[in-house]
Protein backbone atom coordinates (compact mmCIF):
# COMPACT_ATOMS: atom_id res chain seq x y z
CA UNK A 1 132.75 92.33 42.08
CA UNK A 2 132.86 91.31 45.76
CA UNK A 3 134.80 92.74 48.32
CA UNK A 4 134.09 90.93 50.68
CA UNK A 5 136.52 88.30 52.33
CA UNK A 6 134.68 85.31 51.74
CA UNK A 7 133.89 82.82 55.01
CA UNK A 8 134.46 78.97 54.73
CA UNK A 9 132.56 76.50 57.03
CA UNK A 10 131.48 72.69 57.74
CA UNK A 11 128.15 71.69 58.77
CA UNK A 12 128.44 68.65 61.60
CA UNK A 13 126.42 66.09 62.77
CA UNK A 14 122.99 66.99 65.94
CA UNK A 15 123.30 63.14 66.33
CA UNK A 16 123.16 62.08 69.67
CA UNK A 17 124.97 58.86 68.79
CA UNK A 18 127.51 61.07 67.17
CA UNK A 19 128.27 63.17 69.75
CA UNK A 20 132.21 62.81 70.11
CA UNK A 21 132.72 62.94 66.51
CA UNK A 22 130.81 66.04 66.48
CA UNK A 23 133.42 67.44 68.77
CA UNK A 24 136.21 66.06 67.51
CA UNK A 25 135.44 67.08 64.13
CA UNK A 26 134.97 70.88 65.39
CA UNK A 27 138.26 70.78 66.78
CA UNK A 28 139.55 69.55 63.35
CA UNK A 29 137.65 72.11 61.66
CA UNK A 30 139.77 74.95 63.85
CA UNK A 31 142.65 73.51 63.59
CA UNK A 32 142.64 73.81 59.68
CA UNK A 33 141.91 76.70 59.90
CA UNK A 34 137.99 77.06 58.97
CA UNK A 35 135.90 80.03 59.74
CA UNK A 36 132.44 78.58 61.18
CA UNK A 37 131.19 75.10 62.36
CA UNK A 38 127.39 74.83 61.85
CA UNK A 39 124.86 72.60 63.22
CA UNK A 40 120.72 72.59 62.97
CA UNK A 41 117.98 72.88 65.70
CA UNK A 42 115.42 70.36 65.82
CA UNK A 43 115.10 70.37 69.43
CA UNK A 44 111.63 67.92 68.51
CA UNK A 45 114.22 64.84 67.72
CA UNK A 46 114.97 62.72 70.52
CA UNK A 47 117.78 61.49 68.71
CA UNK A 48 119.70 65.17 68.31
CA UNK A 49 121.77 66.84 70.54
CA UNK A 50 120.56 70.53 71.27
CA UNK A 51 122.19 72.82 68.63
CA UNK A 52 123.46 75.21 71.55
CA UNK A 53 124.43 72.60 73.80
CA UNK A 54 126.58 71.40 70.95
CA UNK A 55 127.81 75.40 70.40
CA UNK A 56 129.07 75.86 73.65
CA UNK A 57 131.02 72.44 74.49
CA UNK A 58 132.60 72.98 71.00
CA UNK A 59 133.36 76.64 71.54
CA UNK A 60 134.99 75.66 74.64
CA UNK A 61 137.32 73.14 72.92
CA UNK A 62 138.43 75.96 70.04
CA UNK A 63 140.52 78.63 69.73
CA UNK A 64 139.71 80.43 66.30
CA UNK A 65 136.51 79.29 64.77
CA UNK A 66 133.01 80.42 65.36
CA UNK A 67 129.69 78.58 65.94
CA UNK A 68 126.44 78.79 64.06
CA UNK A 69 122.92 77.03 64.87
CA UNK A 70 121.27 77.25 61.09
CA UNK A 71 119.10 78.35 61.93
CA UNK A 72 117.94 78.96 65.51
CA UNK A 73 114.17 77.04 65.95
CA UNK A 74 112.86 80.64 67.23
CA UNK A 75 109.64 79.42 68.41
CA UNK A 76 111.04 77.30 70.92
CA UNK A 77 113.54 79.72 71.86
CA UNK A 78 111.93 82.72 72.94
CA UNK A 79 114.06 86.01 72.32
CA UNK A 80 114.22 87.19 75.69
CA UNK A 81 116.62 84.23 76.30
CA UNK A 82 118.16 83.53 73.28
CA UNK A 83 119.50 87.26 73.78
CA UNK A 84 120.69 85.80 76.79
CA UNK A 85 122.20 82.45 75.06
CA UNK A 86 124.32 84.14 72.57
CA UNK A 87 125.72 87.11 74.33
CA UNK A 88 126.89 84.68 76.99
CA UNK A 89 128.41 82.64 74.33
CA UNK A 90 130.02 85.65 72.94
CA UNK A 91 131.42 86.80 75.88
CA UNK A 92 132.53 83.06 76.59
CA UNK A 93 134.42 82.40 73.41
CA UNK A 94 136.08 86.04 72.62
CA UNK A 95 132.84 86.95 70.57
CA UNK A 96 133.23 83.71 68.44
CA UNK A 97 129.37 83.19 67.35
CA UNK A 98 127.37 83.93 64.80
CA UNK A 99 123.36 83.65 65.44
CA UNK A 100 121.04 82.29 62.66
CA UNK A 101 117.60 83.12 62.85
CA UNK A 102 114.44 81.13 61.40
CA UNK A 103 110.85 81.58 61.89
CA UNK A 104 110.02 78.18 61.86
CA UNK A 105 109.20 75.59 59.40
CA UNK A 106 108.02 72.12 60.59
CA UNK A 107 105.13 73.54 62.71
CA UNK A 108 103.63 70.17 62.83
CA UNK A 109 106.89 69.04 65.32
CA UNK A 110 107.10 72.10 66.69
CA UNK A 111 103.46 72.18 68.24
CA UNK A 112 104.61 68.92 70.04
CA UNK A 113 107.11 71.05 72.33
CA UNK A 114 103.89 72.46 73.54
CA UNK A 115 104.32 75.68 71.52
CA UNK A 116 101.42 77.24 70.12
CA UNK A 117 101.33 77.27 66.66
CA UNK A 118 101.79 80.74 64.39
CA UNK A 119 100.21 81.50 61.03
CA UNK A 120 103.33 82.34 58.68
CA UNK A 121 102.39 85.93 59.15
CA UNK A 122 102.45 85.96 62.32
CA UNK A 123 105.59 83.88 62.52
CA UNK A 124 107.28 86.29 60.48
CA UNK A 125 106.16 89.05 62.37
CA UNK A 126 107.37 87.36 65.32
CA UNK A 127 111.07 86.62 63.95
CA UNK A 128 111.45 91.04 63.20
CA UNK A 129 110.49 91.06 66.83
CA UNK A 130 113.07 88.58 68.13
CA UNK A 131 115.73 89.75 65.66
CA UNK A 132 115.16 93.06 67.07
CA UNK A 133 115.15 92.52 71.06
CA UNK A 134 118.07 90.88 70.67
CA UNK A 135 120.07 93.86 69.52
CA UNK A 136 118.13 95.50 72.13
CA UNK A 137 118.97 93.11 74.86
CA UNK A 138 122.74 93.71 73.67
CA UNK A 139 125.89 95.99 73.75
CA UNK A 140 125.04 97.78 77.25
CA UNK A 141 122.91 100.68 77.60
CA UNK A 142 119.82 101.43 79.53
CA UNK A 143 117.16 99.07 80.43
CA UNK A 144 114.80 97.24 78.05
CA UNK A 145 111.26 98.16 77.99
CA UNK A 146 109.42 96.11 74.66
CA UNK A 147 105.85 95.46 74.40
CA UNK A 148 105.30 93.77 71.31
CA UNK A 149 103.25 91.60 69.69
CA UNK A 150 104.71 88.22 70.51
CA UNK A 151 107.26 89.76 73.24
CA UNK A 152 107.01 91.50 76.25
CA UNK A 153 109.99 93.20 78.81
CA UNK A 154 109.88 95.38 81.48
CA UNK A 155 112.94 97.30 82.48
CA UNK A 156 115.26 94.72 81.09
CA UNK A 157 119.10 95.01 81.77
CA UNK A 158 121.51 94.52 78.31
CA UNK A 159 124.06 92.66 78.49
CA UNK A 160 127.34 94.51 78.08
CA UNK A 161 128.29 92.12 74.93
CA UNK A 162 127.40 93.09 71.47
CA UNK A 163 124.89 91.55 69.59
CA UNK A 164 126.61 88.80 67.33
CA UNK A 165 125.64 89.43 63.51
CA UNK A 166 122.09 87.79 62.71
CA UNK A 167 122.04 85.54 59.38
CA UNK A 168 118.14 84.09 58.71
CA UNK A 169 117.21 81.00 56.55
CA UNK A 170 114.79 83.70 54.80
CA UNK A 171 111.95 82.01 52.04
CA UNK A 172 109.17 83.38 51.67
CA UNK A 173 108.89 87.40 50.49
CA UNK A 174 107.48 88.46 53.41
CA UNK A 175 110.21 86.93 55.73
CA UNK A 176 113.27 87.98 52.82
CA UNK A 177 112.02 91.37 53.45
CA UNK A 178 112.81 91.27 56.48
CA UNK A 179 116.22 90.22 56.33
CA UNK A 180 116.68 92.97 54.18
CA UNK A 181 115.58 95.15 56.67
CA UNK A 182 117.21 93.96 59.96
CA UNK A 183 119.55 91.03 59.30
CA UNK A 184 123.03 90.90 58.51
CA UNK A 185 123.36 87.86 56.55
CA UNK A 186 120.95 85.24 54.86
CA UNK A 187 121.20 81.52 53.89
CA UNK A 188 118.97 80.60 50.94
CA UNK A 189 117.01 78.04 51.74
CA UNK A 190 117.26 74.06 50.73
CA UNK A 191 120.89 74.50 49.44
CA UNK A 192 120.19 76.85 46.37
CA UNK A 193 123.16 78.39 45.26
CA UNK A 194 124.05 81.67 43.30
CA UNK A 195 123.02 80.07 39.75
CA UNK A 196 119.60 78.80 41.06
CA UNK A 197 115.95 80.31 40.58
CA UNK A 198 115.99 80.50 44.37
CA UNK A 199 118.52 83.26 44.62
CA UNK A 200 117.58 85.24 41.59
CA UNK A 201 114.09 85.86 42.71
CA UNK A 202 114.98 86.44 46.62
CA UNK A 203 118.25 88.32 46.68
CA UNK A 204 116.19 91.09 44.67
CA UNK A 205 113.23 91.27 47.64
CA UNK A 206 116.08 91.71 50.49
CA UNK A 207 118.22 94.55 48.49
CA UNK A 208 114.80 96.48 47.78
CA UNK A 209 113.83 96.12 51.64
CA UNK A 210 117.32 96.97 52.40
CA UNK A 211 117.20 99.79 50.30
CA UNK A 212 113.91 100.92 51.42
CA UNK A 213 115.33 100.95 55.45
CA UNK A 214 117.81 102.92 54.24
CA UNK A 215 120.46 99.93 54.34
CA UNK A 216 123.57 99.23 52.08
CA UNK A 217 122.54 95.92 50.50
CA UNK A 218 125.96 94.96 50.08
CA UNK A 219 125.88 94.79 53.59
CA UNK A 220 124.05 91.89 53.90
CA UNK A 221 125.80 88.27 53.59
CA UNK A 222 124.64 85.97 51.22
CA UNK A 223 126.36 82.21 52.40
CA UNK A 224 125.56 79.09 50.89
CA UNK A 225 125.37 75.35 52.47
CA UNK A 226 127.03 73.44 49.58
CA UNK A 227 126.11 69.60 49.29
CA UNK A 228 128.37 67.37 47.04
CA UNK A 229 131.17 65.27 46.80
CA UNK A 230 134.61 65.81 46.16
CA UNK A 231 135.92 63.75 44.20
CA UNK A 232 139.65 62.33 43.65
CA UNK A 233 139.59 62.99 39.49
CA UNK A 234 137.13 65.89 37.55
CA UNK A 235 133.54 65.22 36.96
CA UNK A 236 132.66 65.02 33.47
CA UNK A 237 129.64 67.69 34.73
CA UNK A 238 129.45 69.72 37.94
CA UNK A 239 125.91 70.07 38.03
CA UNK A 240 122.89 67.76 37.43
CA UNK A 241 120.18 68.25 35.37
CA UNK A 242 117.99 70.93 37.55
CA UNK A 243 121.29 72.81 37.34
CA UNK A 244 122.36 72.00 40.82
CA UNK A 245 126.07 71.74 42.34
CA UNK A 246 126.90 68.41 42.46
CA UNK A 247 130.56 68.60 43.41
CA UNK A 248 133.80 67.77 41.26
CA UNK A 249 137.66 67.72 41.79
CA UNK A 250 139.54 70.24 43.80
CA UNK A 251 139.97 72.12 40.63
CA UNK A 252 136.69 72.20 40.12
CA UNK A 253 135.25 73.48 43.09
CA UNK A 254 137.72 76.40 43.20
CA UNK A 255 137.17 77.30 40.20
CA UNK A 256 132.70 77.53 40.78
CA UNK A 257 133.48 79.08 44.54
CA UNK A 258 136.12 81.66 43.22
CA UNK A 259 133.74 82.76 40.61
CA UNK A 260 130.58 82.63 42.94
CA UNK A 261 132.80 85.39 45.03
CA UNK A 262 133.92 87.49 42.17
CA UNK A 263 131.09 86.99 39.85
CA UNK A 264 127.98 86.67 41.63
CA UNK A 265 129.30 88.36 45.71
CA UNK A 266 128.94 85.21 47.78
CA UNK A 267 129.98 85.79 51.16
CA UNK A 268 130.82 82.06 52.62
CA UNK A 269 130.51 78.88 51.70
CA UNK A 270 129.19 75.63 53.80
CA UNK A 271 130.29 72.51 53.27
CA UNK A 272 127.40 70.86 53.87
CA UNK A 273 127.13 66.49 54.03
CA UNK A 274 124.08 65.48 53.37
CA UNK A 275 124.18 61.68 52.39
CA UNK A 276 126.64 60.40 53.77
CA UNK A 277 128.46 62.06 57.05
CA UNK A 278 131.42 64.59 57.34
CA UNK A 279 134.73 62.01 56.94
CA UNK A 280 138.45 63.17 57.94
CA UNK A 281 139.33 62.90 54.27
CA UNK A 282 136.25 65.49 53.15
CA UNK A 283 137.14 67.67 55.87
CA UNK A 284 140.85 67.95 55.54
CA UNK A 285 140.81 68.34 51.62
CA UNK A 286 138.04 71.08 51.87
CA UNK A 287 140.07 72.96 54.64
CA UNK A 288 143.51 72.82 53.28
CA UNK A 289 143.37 72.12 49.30
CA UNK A 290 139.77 74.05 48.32
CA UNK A 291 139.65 76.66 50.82
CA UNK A 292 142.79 78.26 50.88
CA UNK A 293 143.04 77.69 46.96
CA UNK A 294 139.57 79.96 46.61
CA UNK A 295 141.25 82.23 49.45
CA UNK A 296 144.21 82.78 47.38
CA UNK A 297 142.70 83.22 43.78
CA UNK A 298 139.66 85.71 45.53
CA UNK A 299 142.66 87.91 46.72
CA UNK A 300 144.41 87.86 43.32
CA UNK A 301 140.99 89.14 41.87
């Protein structure tokens, strides 16, 4: 059974045509009382807003709640500055950010930024790098001196701010190991949840390379973005025919998120829109019926 206290998040819109409802809703989102506000990074897309750009403005408007990109674009982001990027943040907002980490999956609109493109071993290999400078590059201490593969410092000053904890959008073995090795969270990838095929063949890979570094497994975060509705009256069925979460009534999403926590250790939850965008309504009945109705019954046990 988990003991974890479980986190509760909304994902909001990178629109650029969007961008005051994006704020507003952030503000909302602290206000009620949520744990994280998440946004992507597809800095390729005219039409989007820069995830961090969005991160910052919105952290500067909030009190409580902490900001996720999920998951950073790393290749257009080198390390080196990202460090930078988050431990500012951190130190801007009270330590109020979380950073997600991904090695990059659209390559062919990533190469348009001018980066040059990475095999997915090498991309891999390249997000262990950046996951580690960036600890490196935090929390004080003496100057930075890497030579890696993909990154390169000389003499580097920390910042005093400690590193905020890493979550990755993990897939493939290669990169789930190393989460398990180095991260401190993961989001499975294209919305599986805790019943899918997704998370029973990849939790396994990042608790044996956890195991293997000599890590707790239990200390890495498993959150989930959560697509579906919620809907005024029950659902005759929660989940469609792949076996995927389709939403229901209040009832009925405490009752799948408080067993997800107690039965199967999730860690957070994400409401995620992905037809249709985030409304008030959504929002306000996730924040102050679901969550603290899961809060409540998790405690209880």
């Amino acid at each position: 059974m988990s003991t974890r206290k479980p986190l509760f998040g909304v994902g909001v819109s990178t629109a650029v045509g969007e961008a005051r409802e994006t704020l507003r809703l952030a503000v909302e989102a602290d206000r009620a009382g949520l744990d994280l506000f998440t946004v992507s990074d597809h800095p390729y897309f005219g039409a989007r807003l820069d995830a961090y750009s969005i991160v910052g403005v919105a952290l500067g408007r909030t009190t409580d709640i902490s900001g996720l990109v999920s998951v950073t674009n790393l290749p257009s982001r080198p390390a080196p500055m990202l460090a930078r990027t988050v431990t500012s943040l951190s130190a801007l907002s009270g330590g109020r950010v979380v950073l997600g980490m991904g090695a990059g999956g659209l390559w062919d609109d990533i190469v348009r930024l001018g980066v040059p493109q990475l095999t997915p071993g090498a991309a891999i290999r390249a997000l262990a790098e950046a996951i580690t400078l960036v600890r490196a590059l935090s929390g004080g201490g003496e100057p930075v001196t890497f030579d890696g593969e993909f990154y390169q410092v000389t003499a580097l000053e920390p910042a005093p701010v400690p590193a905020p904890p890493v979550w990755t959008g993990s897939v493939g073995p290669k990169s789930l190991a190393v989460t398990g090795r180095l991260a401190d969270g993961w989001i499975p990838g294209h919305a599986a949840d805790w019943l899918s095929e997704r998370y029973r063949t990849s939790r396994p890979v990042i608790d044996e390379a956890a195991t293997a570094a000599g890590r707790d497994p239990r200390d890495i975060a498993t959150i989930y973005n959560l697509p579906g509705v919620i809907s005024p009256t029950p659902l005759t069925a929660t989940r469609d025919a792949r076996g995927r979460w389709v939403g229901g009534s209040v009832g009925q999403w405490v009752e799948e998120l408080t067993g997800a926590v107690l039965e199967h250790d999730a860690s957070g939850f994400v409401l995620f829109p992905v037809r249709e965008p985030l409304t008030d309504v959504a929002l306000g009945t996730w924040a102050r019926e679901i969550v603290p109705a899961v809060r409540e019954a998790v405690a209880a046990g």
